[in-house]
C-alpha atoms as a PDB file:
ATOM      1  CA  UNK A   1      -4.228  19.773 -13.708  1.00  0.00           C
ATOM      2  CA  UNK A   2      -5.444  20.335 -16.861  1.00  0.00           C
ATOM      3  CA  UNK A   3      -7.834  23.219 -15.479  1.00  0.00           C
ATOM      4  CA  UNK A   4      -4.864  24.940 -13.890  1.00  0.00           C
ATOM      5  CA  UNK A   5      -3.229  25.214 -16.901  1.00  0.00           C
ATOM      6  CA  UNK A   6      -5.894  26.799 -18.788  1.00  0.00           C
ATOM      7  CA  UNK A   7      -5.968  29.518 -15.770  1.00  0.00           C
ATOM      8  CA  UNK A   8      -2.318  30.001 -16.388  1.00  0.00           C
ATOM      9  CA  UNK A   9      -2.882  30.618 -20.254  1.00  0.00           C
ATOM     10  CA  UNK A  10      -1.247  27.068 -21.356  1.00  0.00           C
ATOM     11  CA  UNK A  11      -4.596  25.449 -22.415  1.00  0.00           C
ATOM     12  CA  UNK A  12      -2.594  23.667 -25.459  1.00  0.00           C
ATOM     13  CA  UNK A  13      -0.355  21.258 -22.794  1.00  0.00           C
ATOM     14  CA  UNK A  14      -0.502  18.083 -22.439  1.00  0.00           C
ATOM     15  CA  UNK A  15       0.341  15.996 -19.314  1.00  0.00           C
ATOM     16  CA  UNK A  16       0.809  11.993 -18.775  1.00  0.00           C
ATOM     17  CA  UNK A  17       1.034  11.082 -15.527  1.00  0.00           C
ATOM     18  CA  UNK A  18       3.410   7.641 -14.657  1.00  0.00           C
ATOM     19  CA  UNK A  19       2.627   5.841 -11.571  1.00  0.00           C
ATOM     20  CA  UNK A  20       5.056   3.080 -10.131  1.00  0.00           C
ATOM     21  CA  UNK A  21       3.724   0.253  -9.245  1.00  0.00           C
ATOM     22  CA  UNK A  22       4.079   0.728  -5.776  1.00  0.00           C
ATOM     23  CA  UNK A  23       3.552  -2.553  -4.852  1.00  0.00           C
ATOM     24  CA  UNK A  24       6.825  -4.772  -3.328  1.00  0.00           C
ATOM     25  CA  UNK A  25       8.386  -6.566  -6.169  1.00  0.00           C
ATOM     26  CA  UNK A  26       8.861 -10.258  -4.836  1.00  0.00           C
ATOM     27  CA  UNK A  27       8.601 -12.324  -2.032  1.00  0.00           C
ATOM     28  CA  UNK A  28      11.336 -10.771   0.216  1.00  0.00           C
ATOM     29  CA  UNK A  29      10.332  -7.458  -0.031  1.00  0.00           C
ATOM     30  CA  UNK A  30       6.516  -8.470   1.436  1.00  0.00           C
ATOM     31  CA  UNK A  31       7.817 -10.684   4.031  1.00  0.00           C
ATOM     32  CA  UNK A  32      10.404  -7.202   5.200  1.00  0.00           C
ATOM     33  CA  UNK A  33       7.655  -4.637   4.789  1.00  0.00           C
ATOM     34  CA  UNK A  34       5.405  -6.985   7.430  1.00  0.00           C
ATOM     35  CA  UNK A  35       8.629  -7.361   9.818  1.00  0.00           C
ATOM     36  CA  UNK A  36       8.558  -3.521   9.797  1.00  0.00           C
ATOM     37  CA  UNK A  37       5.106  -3.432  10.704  1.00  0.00           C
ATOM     38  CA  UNK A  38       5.651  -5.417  13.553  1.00  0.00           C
ATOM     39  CA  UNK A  39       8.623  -4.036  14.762  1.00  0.00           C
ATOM     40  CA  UNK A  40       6.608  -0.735  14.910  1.00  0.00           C
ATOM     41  CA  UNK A  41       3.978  -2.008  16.970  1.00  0.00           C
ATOM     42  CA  UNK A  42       1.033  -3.272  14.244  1.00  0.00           C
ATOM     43  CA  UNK A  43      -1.007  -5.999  15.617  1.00  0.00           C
ATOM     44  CA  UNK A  44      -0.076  -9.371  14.857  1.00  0.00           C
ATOM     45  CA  UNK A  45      -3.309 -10.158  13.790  1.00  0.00           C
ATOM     46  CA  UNK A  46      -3.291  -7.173  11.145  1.00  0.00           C
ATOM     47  CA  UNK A  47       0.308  -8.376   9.843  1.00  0.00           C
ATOM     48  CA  UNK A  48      -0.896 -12.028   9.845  1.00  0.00           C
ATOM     49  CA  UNK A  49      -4.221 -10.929   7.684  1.00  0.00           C
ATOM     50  CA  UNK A  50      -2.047  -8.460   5.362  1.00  0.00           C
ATOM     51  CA  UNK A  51       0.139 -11.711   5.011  1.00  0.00           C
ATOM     52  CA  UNK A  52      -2.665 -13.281   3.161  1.00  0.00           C
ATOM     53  CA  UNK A  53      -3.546 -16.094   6.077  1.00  0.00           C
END
C-alpha cells in the first residue's frame, strides 16, 4: 500500500492495518459454525477433525 501511495504523490502517509481476530469467541460459537458446515453438506469426517477429535 505503501508503494501506491508514493505513485499517488503521498509518500509521507502512514497506514496501520487492524485485523480482528477472526476466530469464534467461545465455545458456542465453534460448536454453531460446525452445525453450519454440516447443514451445508461438509463431510462429517471434516467437521469431526475441525472439531479437534
Amino acid at each position: 500500500m505503501s508503494f501506491a501511495l508514493r505513485l499517488a504523490g503521498q509518500p509521507d502517509i502512514s497506514l496501520i492495518t487492524r485485523w480482528e481476530d477472526p476466530s469464534p469467541a467461545n465455545q458456542r460459537d465453534v460448536l454453531e459454525n460446525l452445525r453450519i458446515k454440516r447443514d451445508l453438506g461438509v463431510p462429517a469426517e471434516q467437521i469431526l477433525r475441525e472439531a479437534g477429535y
